[in-house]
C-alpha atoms as a PDB file:
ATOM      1  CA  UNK A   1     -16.023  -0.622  28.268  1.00  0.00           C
ATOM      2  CA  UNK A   2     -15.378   0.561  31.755  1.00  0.00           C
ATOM      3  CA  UNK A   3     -17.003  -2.962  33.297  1.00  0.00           C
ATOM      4  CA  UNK A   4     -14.622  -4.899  30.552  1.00  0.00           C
ATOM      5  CA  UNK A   5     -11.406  -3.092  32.041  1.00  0.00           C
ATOM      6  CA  UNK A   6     -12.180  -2.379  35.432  1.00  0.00           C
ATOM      7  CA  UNK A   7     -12.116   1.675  35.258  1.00  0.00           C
ATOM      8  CA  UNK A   8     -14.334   3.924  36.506  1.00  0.00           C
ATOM      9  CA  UNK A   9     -16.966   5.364  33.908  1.00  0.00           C
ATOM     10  CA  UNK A  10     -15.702   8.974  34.390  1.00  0.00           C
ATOM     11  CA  UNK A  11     -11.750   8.233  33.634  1.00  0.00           C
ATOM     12  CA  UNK A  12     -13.212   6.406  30.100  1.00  0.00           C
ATOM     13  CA  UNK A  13     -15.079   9.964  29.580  1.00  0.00           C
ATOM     14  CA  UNK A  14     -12.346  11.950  30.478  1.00  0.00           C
ATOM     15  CA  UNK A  15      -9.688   9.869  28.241  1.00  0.00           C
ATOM     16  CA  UNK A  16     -11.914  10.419  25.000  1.00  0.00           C
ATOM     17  CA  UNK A  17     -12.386  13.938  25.902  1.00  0.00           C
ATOM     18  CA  UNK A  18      -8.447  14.175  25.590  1.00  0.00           C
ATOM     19  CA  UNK A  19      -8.720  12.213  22.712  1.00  0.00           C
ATOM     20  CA  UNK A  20     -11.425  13.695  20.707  1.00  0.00           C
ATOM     21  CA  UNK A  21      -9.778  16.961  21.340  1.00  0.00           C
ATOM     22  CA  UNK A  22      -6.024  15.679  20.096  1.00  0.00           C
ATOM     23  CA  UNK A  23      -6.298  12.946  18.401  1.00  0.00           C
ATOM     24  CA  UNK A  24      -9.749  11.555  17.225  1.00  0.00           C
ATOM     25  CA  UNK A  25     -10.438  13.398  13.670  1.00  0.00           C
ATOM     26  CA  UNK A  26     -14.237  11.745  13.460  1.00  0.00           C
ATOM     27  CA  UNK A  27     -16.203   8.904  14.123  1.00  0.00           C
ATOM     28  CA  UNK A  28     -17.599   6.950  11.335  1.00  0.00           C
ATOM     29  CA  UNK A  29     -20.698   4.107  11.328  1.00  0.00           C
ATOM     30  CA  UNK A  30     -20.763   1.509   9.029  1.00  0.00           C
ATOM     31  CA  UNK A  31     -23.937  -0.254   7.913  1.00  0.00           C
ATOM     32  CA  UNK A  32     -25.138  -3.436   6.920  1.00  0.00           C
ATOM     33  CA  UNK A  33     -26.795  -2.628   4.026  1.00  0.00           C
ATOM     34  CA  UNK A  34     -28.576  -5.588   3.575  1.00  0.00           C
ATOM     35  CA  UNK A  35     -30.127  -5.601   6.995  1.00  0.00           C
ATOM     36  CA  UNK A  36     -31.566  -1.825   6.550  1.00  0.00           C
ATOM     37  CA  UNK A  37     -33.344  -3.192   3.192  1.00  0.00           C
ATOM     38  CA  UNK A  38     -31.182  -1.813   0.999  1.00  0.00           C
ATOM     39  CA  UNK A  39     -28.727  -2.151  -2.622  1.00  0.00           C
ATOM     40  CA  UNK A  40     -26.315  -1.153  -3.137  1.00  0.00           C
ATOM     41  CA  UNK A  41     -25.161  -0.063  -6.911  1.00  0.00           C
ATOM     42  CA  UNK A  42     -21.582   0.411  -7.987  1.00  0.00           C
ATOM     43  CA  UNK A  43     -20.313   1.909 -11.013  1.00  0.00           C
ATOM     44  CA  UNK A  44     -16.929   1.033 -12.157  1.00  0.00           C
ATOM     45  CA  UNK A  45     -14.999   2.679 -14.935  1.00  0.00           C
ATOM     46  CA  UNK A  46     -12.344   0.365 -16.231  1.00  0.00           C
ATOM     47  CA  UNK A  47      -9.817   2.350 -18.676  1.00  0.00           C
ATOM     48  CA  UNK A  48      -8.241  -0.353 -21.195  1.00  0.00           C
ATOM     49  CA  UNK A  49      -6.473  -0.308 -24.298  1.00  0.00           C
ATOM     50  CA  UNK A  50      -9.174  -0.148 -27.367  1.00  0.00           C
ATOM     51  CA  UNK A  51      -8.268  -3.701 -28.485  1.00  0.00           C
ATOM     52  CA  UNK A  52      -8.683  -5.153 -25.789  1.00  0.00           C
ATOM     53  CA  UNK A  53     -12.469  -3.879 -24.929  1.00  0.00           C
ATOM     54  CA  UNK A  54     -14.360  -6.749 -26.252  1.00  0.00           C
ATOM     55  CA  UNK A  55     -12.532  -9.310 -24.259  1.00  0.00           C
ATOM     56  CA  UNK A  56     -12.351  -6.820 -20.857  1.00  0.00           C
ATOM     57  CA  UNK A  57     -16.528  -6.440 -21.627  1.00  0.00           C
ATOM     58  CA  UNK A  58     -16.772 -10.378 -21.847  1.00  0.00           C
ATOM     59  CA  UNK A  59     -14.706 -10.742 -18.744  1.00  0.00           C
ATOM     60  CA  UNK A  60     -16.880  -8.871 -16.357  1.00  0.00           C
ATOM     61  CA  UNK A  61     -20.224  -9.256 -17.605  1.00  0.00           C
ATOM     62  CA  UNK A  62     -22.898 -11.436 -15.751  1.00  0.00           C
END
């Protein structure tokens, strides 16, 4: 980052010090599932009225 903007590597450090201690909660990753191998399984619950179960069922299945 410091390269990309010109800035030396210690005022980058220093700024996310400040940061982390004010106003970054966490840090988070996100993963590409599919790369590491894995599925991924949902389960959905979809609340309808009971008349209209057969054609909800019909519109989400495979």
């Amino acid at each position: 980052m410091s390269k990309e903007i010109d800035v030396p590597d210690a005022t980058i450090s220093n700024r996310l010090k400040k940061l982390e201690n004010d106003v970054i909660k966490r840090y988070t990753v996100i993963l590409d599932w599919q790369k590491i191998g894995l599925d991924i399984t949902a389960i959905i619950i979809i609340q309808t009225e009971s008349e209209l179960h057969e054609s909800v069922k019909k519109s989400y299945q495979n």
